[in-house]
Protein backbone atom coordinates (compact mmCIF):
# COMPACT_ATOMS: atom_id res chain seq x y z
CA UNK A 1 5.89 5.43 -16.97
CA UNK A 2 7.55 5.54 -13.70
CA UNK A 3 6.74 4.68 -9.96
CA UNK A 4 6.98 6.20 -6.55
CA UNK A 5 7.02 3.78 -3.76
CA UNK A 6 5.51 4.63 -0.63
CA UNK A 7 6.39 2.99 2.92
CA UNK A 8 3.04 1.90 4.40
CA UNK A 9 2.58 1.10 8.32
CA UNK A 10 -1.01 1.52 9.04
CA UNK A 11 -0.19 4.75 10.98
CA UNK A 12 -2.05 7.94 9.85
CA UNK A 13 1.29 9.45 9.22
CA UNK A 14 2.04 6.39 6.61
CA UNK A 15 -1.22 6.84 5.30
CA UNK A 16 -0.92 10.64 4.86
CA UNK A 17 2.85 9.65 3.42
CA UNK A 18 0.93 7.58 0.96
CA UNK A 19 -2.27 10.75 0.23
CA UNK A 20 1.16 12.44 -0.63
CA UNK A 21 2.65 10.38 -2.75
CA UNK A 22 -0.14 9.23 -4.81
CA UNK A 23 -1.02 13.05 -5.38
CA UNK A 24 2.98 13.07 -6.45
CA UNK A 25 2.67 10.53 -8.86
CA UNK A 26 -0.41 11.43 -10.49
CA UNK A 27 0.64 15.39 -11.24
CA UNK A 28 4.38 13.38 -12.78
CA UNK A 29 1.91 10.76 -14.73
CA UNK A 30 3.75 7.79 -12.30
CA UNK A 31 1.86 4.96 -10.68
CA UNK A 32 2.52 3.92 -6.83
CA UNK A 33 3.68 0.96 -5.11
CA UNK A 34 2.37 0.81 -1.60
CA UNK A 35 4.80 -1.51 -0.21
CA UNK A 36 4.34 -2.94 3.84
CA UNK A 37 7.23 -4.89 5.45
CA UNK A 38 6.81 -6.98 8.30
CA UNK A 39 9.22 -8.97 10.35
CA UNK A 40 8.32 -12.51 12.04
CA UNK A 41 9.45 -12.41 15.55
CA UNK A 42 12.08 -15.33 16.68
CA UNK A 43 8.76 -15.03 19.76
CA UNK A 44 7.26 -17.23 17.59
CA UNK A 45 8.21 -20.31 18.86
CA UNK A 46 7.55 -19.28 22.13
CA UNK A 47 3.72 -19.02 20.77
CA UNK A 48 3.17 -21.22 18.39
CA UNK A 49 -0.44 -20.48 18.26
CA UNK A 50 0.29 -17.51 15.96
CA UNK A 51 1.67 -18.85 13.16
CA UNK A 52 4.02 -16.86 9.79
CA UNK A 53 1.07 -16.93 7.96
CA UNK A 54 -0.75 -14.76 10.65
CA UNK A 55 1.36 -12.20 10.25
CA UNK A 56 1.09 -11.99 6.94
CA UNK A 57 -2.57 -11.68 7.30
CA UNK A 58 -2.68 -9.08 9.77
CA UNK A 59 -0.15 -7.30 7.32
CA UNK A 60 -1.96 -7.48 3.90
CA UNK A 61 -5.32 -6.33 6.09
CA UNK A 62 -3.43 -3.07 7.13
CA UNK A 63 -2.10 -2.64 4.20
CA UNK A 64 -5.29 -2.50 2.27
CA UNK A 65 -7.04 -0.71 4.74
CA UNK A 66 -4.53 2.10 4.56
CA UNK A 67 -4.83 1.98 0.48
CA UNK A 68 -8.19 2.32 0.19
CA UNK A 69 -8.61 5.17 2.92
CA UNK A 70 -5.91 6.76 0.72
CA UNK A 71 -7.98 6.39 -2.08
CA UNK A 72 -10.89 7.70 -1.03
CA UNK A 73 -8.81 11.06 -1.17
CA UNK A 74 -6.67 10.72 -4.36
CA UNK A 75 -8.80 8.29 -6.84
CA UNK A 76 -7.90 7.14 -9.81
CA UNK A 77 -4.37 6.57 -9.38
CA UNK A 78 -2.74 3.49 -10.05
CA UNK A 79 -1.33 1.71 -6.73
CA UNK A 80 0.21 -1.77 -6.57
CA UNK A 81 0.03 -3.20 -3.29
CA UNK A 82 3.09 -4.90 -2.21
CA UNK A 83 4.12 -7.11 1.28
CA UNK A 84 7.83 -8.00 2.02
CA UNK A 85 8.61 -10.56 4.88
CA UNK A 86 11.86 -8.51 5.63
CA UNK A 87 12.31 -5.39 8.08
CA UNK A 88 10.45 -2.39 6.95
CA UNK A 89 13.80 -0.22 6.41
CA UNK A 90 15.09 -3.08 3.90
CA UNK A 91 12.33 -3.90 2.29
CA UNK A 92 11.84 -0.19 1.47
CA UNK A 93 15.21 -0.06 0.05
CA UNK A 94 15.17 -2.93 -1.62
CA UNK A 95 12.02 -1.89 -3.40
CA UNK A 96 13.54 1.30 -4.32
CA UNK A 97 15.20 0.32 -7.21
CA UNK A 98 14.29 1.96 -10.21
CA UNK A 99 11.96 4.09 -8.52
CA UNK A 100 11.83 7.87 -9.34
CA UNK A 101 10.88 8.43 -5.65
CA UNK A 102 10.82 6.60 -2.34
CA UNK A 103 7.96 8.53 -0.03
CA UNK A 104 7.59 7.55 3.76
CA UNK A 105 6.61 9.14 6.66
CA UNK A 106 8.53 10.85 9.61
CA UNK A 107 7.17 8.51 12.33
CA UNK A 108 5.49 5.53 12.76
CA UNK A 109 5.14 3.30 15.70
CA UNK A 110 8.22 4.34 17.43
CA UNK A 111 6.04 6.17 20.31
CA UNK A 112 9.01 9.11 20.56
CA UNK A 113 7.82 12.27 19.65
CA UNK A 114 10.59 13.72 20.13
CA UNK A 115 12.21 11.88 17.72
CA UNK A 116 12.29 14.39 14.19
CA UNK A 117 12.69 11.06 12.26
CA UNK A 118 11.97 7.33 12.58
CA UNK A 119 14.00 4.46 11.96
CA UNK A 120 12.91 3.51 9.05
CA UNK A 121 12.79 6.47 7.56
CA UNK A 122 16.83 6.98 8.78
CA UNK A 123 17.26 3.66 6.80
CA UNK A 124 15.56 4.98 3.75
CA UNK A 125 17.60 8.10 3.58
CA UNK A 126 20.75 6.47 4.27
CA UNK A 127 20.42 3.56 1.77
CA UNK A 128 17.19 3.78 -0.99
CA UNK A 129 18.67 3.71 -4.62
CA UNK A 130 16.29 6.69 -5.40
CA UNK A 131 15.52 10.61 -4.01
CA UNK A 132 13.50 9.99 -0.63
CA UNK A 133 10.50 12.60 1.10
CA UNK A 134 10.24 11.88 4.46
CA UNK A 135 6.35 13.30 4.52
CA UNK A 136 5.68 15.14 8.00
CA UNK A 137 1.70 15.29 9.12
CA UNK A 138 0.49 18.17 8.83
CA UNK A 139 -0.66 19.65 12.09
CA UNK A 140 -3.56 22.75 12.09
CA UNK A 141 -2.13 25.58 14.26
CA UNK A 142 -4.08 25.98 17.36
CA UNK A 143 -6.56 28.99 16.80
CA UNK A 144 -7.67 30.59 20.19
């Protein structure tokens, strides 16, 4: 049996990334890894009251939040929940090997919708050791 990873971020269009990629890898018979990397900023030592292992937290929380709201639409897959302390592009990548798919979404954080894809998902195309879908949200049309 195979596996599609999926890039999670806690945005909705990660989350809808992941809806898409766990309905992927049940119709092929594949499980999912949901995999979330985070970065420790070198800012840490200028607040040392937020500690590596905070981050971490605040990273497995989102990431199981955003796993079970995916659930809730495509149970009954099988999803492995992983976090990488590495940037989100590399970790990605890095998890991509031996995957039949890598799925993430178009944006995430970045703020710039202008932007028709993300850095992370640039990194993912560029360098995963598997086919990548850069999942857009879907958007109702306007109905006047």
């Amino acid at each position: 049996m195979g596996f599609v990873i999926v890039g999670v971020d806690g945005s909705s269009s990660s989350v809808d990334a992941l809806v898409w990629g766990m309905q992927f890898a049940q119709s092929a018979g594949h499980s999912v890894v949901a995999v979330t990397g985070y970065d420790v900023p070198w800012t840490i030592f200028l607040a040392p009251t937020y500690e590596d292992n905070d981050y971490a937290r605040d990273a497995s929380e989102m990431l199981r939040a955003s796993v079970a709201r995916a659930r809730e639409q495509v149970p009954g897959v099988e999803v492995e929940e992983r976090l990488v302390q590495e940037r989100p592009g590399l970790a990605l990548t890095m998890a991509s090997h031996g995957a039949e798919l890598l799925v993430v979404g178009a944006h995430g954080h970045s703020g710039m919708p202008d932007v028709h894809i993300g850095s992370v998902a640039n990194a993912c195309v560029n360098h995963a050791h598997c086919p990548v879908v850069v999942h857009r949200e879907s958007h109702a049309p306007d109905v006047d």
